[in-house]
C-alpha atoms as a PDB file:
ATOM      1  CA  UNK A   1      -4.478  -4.022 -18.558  1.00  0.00           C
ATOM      2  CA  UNK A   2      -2.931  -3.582 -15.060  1.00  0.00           C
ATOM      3  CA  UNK A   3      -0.734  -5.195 -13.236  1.00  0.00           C
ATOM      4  CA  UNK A   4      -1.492  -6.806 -10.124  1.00  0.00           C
ATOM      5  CA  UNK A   5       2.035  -7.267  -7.674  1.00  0.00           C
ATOM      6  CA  UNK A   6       2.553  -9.085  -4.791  1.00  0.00           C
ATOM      7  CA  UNK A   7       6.286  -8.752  -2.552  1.00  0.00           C
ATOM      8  CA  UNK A   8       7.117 -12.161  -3.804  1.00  0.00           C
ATOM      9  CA  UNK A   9       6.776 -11.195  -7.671  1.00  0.00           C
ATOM     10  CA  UNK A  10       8.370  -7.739  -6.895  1.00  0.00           C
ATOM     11  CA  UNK A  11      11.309 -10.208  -5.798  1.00  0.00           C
ATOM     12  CA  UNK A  12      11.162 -12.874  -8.784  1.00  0.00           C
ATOM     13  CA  UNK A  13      10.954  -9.464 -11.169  1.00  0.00           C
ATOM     14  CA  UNK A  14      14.179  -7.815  -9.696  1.00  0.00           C
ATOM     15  CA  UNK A  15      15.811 -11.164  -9.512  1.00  0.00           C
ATOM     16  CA  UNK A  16      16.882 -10.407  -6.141  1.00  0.00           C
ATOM     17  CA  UNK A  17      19.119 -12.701  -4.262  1.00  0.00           C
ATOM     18  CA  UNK A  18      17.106 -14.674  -1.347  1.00  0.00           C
ATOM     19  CA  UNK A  19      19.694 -14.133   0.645  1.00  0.00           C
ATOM     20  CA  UNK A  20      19.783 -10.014   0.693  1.00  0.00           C
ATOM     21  CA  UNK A  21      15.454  -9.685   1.435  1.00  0.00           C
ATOM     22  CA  UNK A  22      14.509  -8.268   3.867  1.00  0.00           C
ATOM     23  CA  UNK A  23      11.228 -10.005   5.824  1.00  0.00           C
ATOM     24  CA  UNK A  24       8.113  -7.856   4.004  1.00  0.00           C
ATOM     25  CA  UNK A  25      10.172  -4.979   3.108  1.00  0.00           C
ATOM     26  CA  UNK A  26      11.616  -4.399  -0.861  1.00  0.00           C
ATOM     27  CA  UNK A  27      14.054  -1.572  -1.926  1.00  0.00           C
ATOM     28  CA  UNK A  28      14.837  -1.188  -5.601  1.00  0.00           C
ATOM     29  CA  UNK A  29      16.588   2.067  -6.970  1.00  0.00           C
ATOM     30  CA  UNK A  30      15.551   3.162 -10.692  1.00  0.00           C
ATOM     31  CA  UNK A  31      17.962   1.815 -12.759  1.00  0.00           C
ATOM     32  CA  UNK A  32      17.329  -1.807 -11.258  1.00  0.00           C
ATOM     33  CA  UNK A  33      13.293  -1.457 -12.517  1.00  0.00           C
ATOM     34  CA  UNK A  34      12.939  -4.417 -14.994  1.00  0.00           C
ATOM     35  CA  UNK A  35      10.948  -1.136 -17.482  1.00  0.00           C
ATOM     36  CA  UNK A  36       9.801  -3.841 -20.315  1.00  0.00           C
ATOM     37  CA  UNK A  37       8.224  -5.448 -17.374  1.00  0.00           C
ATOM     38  CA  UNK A  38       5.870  -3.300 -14.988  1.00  0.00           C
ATOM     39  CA  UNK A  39       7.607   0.180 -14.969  1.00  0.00           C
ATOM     40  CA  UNK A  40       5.933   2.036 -17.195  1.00  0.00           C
ATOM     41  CA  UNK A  41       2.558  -0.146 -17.283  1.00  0.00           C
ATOM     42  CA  UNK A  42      -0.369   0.748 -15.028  1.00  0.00           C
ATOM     43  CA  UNK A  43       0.093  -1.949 -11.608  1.00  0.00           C
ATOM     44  CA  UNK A  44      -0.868  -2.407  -8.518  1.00  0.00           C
ATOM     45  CA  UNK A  45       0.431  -3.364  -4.982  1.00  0.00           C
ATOM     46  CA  UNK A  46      -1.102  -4.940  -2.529  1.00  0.00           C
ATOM     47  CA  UNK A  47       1.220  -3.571   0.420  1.00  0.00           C
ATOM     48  CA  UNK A  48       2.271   0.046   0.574  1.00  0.00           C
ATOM     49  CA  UNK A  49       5.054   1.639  -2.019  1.00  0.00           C
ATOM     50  CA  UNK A  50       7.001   4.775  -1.598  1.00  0.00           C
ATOM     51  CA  UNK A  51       8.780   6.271  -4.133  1.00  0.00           C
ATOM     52  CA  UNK A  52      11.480   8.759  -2.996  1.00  0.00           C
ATOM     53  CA  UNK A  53      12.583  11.197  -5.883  1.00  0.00           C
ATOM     54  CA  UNK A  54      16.356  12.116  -5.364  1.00  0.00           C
ATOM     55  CA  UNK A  55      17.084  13.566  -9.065  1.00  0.00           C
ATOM     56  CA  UNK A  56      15.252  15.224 -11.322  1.00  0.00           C
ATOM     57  CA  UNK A  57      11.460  15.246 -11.927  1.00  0.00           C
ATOM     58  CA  UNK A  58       8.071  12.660 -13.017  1.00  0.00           C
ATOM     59  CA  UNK A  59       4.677  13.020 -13.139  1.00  0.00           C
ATOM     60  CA  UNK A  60       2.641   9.931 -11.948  1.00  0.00           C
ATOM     61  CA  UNK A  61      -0.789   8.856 -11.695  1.00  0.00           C
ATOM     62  CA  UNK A  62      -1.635   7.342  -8.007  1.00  0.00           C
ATOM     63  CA  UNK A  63      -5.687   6.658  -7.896  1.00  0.00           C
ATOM     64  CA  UNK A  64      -7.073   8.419 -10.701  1.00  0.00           C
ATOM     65  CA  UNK A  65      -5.276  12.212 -10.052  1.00  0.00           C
ATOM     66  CA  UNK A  66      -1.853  12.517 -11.815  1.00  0.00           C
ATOM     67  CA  UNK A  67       1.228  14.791  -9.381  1.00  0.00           C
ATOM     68  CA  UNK A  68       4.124  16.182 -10.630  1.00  0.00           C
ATOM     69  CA  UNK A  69       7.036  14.622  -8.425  1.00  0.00           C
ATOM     70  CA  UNK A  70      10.317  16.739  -7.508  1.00  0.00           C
ATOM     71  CA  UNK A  71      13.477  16.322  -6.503  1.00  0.00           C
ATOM     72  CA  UNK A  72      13.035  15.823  -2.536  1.00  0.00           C
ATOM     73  CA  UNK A  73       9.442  14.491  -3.292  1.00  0.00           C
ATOM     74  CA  UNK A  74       7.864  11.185  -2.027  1.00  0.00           C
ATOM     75  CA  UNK A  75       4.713   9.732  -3.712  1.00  0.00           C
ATOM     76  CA  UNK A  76       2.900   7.322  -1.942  1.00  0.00           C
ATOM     77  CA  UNK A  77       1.126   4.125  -3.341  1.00  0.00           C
ATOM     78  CA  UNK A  78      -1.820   2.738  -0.619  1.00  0.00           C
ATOM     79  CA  UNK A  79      -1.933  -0.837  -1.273  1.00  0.00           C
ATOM     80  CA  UNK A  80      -4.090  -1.417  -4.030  1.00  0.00           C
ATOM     81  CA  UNK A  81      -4.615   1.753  -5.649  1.00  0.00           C
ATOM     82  CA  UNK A  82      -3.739   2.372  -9.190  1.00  0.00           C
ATOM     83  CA  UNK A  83      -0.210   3.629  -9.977  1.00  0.00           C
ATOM     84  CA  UNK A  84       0.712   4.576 -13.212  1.00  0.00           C
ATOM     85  CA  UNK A  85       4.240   6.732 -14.690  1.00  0.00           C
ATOM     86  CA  UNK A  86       3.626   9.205 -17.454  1.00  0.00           C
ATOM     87  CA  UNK A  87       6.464  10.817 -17.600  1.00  0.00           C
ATOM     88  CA  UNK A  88      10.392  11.535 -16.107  1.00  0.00           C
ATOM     89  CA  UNK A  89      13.410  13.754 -17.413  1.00  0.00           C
ATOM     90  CA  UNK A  90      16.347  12.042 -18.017  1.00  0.00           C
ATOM     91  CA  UNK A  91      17.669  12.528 -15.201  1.00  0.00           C
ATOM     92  CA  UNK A  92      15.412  10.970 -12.718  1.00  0.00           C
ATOM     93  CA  UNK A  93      16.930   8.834  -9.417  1.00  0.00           C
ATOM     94  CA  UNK A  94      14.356   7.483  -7.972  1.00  0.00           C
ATOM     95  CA  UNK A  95      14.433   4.861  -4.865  1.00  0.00           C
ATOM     96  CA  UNK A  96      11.569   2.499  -4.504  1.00  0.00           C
ATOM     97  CA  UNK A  97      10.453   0.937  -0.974  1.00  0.00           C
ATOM     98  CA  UNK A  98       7.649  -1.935  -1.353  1.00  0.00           C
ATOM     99  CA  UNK A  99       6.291  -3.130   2.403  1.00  0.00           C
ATOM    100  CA  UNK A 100       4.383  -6.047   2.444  1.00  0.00           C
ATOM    101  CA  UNK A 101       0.556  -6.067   3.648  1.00  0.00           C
ATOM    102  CA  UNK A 102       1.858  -8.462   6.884  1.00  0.00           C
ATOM    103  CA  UNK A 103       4.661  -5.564   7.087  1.00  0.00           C
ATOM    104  CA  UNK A 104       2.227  -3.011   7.682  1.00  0.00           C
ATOM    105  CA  UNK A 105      -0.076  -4.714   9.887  1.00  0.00           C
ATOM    106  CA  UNK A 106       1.951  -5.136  12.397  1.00  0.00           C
ATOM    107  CA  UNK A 107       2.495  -1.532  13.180  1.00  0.00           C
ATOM    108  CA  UNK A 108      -0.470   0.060  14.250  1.00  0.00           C
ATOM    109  CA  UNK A 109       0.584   3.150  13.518  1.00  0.00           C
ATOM    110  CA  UNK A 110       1.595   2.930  10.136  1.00  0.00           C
ATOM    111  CA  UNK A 111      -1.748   0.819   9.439  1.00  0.00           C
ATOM    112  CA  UNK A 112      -3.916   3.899  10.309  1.00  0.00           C
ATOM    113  CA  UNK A 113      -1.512   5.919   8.218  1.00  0.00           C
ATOM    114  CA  UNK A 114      -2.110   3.549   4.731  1.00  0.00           C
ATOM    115  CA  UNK A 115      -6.211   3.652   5.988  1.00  0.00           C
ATOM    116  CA  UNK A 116      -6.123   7.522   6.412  1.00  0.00           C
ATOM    117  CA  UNK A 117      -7.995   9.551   3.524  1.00  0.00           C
ATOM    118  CA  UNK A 118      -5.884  12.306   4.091  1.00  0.00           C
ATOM    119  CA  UNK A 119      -3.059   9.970   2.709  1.00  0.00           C
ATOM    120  CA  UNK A 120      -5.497   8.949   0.150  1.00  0.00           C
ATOM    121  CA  UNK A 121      -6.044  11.992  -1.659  1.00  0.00           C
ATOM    122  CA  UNK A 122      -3.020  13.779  -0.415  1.00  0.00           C
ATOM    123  CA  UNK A 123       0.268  10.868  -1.642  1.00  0.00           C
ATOM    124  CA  UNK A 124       2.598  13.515  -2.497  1.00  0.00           C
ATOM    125  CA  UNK A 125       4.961  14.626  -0.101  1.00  0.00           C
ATOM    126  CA  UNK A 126       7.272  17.581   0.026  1.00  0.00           C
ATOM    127  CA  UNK A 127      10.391  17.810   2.248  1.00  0.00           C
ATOM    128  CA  UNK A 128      11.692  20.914   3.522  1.00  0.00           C
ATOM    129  CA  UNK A 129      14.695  22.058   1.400  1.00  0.00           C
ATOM    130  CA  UNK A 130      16.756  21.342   4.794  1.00  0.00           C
ATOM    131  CA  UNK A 131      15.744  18.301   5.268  1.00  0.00           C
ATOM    132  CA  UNK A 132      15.931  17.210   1.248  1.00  0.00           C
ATOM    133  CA  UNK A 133      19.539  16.167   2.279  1.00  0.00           C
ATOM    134  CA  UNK A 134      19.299  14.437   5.472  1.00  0.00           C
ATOM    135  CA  UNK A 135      16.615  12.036   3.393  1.00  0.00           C
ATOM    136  CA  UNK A 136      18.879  12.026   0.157  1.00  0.00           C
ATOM    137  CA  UNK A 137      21.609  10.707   2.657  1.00  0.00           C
ATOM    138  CA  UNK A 138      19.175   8.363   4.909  1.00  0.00           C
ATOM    139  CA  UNK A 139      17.467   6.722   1.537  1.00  0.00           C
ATOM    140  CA  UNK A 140      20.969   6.175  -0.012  1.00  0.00           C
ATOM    141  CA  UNK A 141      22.228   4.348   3.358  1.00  0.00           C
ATOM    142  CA  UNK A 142      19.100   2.382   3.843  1.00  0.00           C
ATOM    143  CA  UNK A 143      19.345   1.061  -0.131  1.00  0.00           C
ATOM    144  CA  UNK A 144      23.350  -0.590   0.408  1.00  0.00           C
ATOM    145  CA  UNK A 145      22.576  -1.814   3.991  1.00  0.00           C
ATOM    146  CA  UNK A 146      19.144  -3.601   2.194  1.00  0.00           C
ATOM    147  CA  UNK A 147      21.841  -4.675  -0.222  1.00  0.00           C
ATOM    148  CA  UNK A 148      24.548  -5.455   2.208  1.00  0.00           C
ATOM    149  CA  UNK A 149      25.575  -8.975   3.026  1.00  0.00           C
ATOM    150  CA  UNK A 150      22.637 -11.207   5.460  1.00  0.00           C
ATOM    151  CA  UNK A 151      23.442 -11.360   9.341  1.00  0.00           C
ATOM    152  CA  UNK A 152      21.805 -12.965  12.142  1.00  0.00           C
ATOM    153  CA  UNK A 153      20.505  -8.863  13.190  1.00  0.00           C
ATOM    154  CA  UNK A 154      19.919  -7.582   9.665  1.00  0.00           C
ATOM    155  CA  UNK A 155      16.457  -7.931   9.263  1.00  0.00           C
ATOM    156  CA  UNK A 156      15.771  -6.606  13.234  1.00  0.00           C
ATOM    157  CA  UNK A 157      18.305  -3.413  11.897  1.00  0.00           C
ATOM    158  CA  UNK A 158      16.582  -2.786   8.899  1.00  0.00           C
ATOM    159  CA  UNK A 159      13.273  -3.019  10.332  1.00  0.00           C
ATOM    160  CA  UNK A 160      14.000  -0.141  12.617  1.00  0.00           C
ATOM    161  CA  UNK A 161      15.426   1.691  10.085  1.00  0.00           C
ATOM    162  CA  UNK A 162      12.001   1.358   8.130  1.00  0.00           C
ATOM    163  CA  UNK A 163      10.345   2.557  11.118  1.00  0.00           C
ATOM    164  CA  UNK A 164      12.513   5.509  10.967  1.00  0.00           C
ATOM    165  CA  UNK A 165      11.494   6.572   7.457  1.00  0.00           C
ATOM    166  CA  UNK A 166       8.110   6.172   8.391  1.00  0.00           C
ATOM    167  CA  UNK A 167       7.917   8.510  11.287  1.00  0.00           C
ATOM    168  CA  UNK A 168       9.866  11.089   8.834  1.00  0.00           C
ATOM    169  CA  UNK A 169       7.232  10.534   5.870  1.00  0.00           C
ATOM    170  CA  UNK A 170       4.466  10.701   8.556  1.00  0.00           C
ATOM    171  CA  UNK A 171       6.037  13.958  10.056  1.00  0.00           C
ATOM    172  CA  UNK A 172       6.261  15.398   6.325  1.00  0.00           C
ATOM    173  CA  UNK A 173       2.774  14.561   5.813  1.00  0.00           C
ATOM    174  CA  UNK A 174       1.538  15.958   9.154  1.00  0.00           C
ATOM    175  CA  UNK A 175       3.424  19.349   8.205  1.00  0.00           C
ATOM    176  CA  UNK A 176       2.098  19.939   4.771  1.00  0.00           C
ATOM    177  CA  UNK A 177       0.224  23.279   4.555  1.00  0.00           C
ATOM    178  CA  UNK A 178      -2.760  24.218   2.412  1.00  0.00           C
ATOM    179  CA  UNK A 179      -3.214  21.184   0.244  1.00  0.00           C
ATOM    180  CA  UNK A 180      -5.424  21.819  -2.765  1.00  0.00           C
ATOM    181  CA  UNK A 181      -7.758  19.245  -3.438  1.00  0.00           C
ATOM    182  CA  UNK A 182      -7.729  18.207  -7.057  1.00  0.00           C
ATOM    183  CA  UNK A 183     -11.100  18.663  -9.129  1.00  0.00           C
ATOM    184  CA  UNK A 184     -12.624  15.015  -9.200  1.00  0.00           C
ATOM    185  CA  UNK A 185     -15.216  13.558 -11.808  1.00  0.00           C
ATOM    186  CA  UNK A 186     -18.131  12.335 -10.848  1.00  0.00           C
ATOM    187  CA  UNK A 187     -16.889   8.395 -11.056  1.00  0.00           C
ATOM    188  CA  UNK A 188     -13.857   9.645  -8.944  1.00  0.00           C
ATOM    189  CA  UNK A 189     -15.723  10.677  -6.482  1.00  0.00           C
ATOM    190  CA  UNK A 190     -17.910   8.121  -6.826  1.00  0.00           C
ATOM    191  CA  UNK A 191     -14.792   5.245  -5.729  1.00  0.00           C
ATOM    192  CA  UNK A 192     -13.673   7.762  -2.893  1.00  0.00           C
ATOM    193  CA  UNK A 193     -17.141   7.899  -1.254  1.00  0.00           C
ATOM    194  CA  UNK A 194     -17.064   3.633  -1.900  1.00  0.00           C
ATOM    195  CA  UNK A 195     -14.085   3.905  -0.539  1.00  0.00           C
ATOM    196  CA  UNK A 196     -14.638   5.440   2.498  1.00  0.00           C
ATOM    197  CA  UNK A 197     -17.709   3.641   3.471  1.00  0.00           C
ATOM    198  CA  UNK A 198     -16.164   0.476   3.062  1.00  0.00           C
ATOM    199  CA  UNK A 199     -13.604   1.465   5.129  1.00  0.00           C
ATOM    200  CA  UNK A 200     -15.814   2.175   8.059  1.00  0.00           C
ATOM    201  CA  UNK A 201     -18.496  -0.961   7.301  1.00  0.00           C
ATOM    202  CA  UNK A 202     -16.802  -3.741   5.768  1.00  0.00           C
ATOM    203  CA  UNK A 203     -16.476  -5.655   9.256  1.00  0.00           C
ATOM    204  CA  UNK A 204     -20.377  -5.282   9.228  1.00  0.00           C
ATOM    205  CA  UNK A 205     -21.735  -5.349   5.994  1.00  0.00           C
ATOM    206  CA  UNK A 206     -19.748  -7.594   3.485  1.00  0.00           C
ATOM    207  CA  UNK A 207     -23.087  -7.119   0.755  1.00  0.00           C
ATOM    208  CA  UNK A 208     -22.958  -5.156  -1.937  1.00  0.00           C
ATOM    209  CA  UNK A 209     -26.625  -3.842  -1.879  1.00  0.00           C
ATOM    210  CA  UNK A 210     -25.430  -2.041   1.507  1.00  0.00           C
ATOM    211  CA  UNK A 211     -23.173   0.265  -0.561  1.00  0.00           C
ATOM    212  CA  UNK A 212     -25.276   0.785  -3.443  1.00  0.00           C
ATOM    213  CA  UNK A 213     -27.822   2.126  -1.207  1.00  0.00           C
ATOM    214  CA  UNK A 214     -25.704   4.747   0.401  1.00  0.00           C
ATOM    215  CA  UNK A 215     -24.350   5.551  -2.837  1.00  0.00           C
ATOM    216  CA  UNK A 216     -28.329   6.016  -4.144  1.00  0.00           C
ATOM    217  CA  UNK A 217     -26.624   3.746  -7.042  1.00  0.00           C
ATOM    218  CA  UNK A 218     -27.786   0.183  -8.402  1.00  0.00           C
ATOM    219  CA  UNK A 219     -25.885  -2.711  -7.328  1.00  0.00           C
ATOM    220  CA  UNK A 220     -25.019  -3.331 -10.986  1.00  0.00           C
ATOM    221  CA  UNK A 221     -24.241   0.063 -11.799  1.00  0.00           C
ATOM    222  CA  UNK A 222     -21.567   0.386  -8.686  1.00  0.00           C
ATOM    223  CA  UNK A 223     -19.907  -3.350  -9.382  1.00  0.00           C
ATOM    224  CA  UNK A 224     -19.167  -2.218 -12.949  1.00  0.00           C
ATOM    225  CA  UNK A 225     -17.723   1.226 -12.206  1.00  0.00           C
ATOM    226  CA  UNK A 226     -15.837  -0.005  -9.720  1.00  0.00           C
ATOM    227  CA  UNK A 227     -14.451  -3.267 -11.788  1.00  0.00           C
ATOM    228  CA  UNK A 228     -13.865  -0.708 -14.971  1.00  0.00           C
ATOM    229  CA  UNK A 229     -12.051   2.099 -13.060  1.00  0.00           C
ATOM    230  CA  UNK A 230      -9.686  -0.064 -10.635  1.00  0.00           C
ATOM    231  CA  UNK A 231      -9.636  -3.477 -11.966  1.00  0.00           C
ATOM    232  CA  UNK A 232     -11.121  -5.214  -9.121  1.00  0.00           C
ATOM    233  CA  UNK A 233     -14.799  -6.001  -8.409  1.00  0.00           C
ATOM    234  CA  UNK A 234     -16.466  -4.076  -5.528  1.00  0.00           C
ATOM    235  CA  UNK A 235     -16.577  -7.251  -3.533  1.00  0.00           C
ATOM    236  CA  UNK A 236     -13.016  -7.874  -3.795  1.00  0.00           C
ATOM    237  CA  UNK A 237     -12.229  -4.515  -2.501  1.00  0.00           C
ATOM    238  CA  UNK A 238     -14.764  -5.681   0.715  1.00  0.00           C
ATOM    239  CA  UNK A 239     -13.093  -8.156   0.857  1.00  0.00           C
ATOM    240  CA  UNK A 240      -9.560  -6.805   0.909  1.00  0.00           C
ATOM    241  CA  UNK A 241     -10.797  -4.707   3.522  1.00  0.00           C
ATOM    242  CA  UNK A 242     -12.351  -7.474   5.765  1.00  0.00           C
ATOM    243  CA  UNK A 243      -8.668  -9.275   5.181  1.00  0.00           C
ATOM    244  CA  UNK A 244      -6.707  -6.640   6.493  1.00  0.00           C
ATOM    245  CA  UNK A 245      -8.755  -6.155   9.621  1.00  0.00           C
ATOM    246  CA  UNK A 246      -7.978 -10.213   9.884  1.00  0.00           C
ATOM    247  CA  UNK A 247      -4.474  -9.999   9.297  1.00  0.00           C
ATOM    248  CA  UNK A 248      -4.002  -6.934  11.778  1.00  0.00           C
ATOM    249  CA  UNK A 249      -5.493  -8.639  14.604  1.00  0.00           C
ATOM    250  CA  UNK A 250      -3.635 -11.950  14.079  1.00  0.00           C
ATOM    251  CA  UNK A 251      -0.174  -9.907  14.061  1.00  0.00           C
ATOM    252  CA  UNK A 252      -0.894  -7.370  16.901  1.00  0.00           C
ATOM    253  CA  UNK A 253      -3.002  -8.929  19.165  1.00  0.00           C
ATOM    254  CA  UNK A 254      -3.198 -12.128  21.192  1.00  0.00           C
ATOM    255  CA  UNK A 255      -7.060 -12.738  20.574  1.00  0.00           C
ATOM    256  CA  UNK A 256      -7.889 -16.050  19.493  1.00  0.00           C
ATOM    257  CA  UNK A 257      -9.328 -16.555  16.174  1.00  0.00           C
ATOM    258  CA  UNK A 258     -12.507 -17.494  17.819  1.00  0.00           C
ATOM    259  CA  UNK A 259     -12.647 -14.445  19.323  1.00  0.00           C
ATOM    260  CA  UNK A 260     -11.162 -12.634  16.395  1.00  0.00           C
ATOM    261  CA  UNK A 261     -14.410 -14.248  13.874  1.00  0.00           C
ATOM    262  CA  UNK A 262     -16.358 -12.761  16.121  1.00  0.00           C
ATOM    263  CA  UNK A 263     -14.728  -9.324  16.286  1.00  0.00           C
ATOM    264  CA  UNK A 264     -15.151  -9.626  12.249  1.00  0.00           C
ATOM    265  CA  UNK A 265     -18.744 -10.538  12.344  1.00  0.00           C
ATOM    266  CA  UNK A 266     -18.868 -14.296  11.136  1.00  0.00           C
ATOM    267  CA  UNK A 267     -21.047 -16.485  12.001  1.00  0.00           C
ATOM    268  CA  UNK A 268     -18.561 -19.108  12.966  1.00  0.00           C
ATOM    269  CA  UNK A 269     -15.023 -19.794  13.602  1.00  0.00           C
ATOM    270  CA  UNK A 270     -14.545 -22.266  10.662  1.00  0.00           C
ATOM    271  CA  UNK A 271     -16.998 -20.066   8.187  1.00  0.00           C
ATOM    272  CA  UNK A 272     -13.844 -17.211   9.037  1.00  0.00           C
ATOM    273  CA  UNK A 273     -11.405 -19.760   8.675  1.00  0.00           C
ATOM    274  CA  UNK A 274     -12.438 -21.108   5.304  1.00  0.00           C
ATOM    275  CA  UNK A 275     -12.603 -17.336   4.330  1.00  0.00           C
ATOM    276  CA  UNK A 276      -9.206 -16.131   5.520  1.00  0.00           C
ATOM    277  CA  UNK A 277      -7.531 -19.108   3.644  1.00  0.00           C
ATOM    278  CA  UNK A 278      -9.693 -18.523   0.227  1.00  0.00           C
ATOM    279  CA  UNK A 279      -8.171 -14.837   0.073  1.00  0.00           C
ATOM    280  CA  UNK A 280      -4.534 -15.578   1.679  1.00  0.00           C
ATOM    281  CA  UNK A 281      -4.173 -19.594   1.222  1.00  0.00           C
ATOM    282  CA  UNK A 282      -2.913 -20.200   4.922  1.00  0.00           C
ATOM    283  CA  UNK A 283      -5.009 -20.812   8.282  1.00  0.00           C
ATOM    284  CA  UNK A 284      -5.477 -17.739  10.926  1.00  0.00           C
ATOM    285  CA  UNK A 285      -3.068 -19.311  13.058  1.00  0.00           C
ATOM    286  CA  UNK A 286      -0.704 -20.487   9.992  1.00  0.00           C
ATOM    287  CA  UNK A 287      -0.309 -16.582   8.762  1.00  0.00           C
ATOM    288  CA  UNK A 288      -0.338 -15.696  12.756  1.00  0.00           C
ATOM    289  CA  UNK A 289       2.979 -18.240  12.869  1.00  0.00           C
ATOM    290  CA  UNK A 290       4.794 -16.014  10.014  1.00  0.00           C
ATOM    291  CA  UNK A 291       7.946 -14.525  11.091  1.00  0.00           C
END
């Protein structure tokens, strides 16, 4: 059974003090990982997480391929998708960085990076051997300032030091040469093609049939490959999809949510409304008023 995580019970499982959270952002190193807990079980995020491997070596499942992760790796976690450890040596460091959903959709840039299929099929990231230090060093300084006693600036700091990372995880992703794409079964390809065309439709077709046609698969046949393999129904992932289109557009634009339930192809304001708040629990303009 997996796992399904949100920032706030990444918080309450750490037992991290209110005080030291930063807003939509979580950074754990390995030896704080509650392992009885979530660890070691298959879970799932619904932000982004990026593991950064300082010591020794793992092999983890993201999605349905498995990577072997080295010292100076990163292995990225697209909100949603499957991760799973199978294995570290003993002497594994590894630094964990959650960001929340509202995090990333704020940043247009780093929302096109988590919706990119390159990043998709491609989570594993190698730095440069002379850069390995310069991230050991950054990682290490980012973990005791998210640790570091609250000020009035801390959360503006550490959001520009997130923004940081990013641009080096996004430049180590850009410069990757000759990846080899991993054999896929035909139910793993399957969820990729879903995938992908839900990515491009959802904001115009939120019905399953639509999918199952371009898929030349039966509606039933497609909901219960998708529920078995990722744990949540086909519509749910539509869903999700339709959601984060919502949520990007309340934090990065000034549209009003009449004009953003159009955008996202409902009928009416109030039928988007009731729709935002049955998948989030707060109004448009009550998630738009989030710090």
């Amino acid at each position: 059974m997996a796992l399904f995580l949100n920032l706030h019970q990444l918080y309450q499982l750490h037992q991290l003090d209110p005080s030291l959270k930063g807003e939509g952002i979580f950074i754990v190193d390995h030896t704080d990982i509650p392992t009885n807990q979530y660890a070691y079980s298959r879970h799932q995020f619904e932000g982004l997480l990026l593991g950064f491997v300082l010591k020794g070596t793992m092999r983890t499942q993201v999605h349905f391929s498995e990577y072997d992760v080295n010292e100076g790796d990163v292995i990225l976690a697209l909100p949603h998708l499957m991760i799973d450890v199978k294995a570290e040596s003993e002497n594994i460091e590894i630094i964990t960085i959650g960001l929340s959903i509202d995090f990333i959709s704020s940043i247009p840039y780093l929302w096109e990076f988590v919706n990119s299929d390159k990043v998709r099929l491609n989570p594993l990231i190698h730095f440069h051997s002379e850069k390995q230090d310069l991230q050991r060093d950054f990682i290490l300084y980012l973990q005791r300032f998210y640790h570091s006693n609250s000020s009035d600036k801390k959360n503006e700091i550490l959001r520009h030091h997130i923004l940081a990372l990013i641009n080096m995880v996004v430049e180590a992703h850009i410069e990757e040469q000759s990846q080899e794409y991993l054999l896929r079964d035909r139910s793993t390809t399957i969820i990729d093609e879903f995938y992908k065309l839900v990515s491009k439709h959802a904001l115009d077709h939120r019905d399953l049939g639509f999918y199952a046609k371009k898929l030349n698969l039966t509606a039933p046949y497609l909901t219960t490959l998708i529920s078995e393999k990722t744990g949540k129904s086909a519509l749910k992932w539509i869903d999700h999809v339709v959601i984060l289109h919502a949520k990007s557009l309340l934090k990065t634009t000034d549209l009003s949510v009449k004009e953003i339930s159009n955008r996202l192809n409902f009928n009416d304001p109030s039928l988007f409304c009731r729709y935002f708040k049955k998948h989030t629990l707060l109004s448009p303009n009550g998630f738009r008023q989030l710090v």
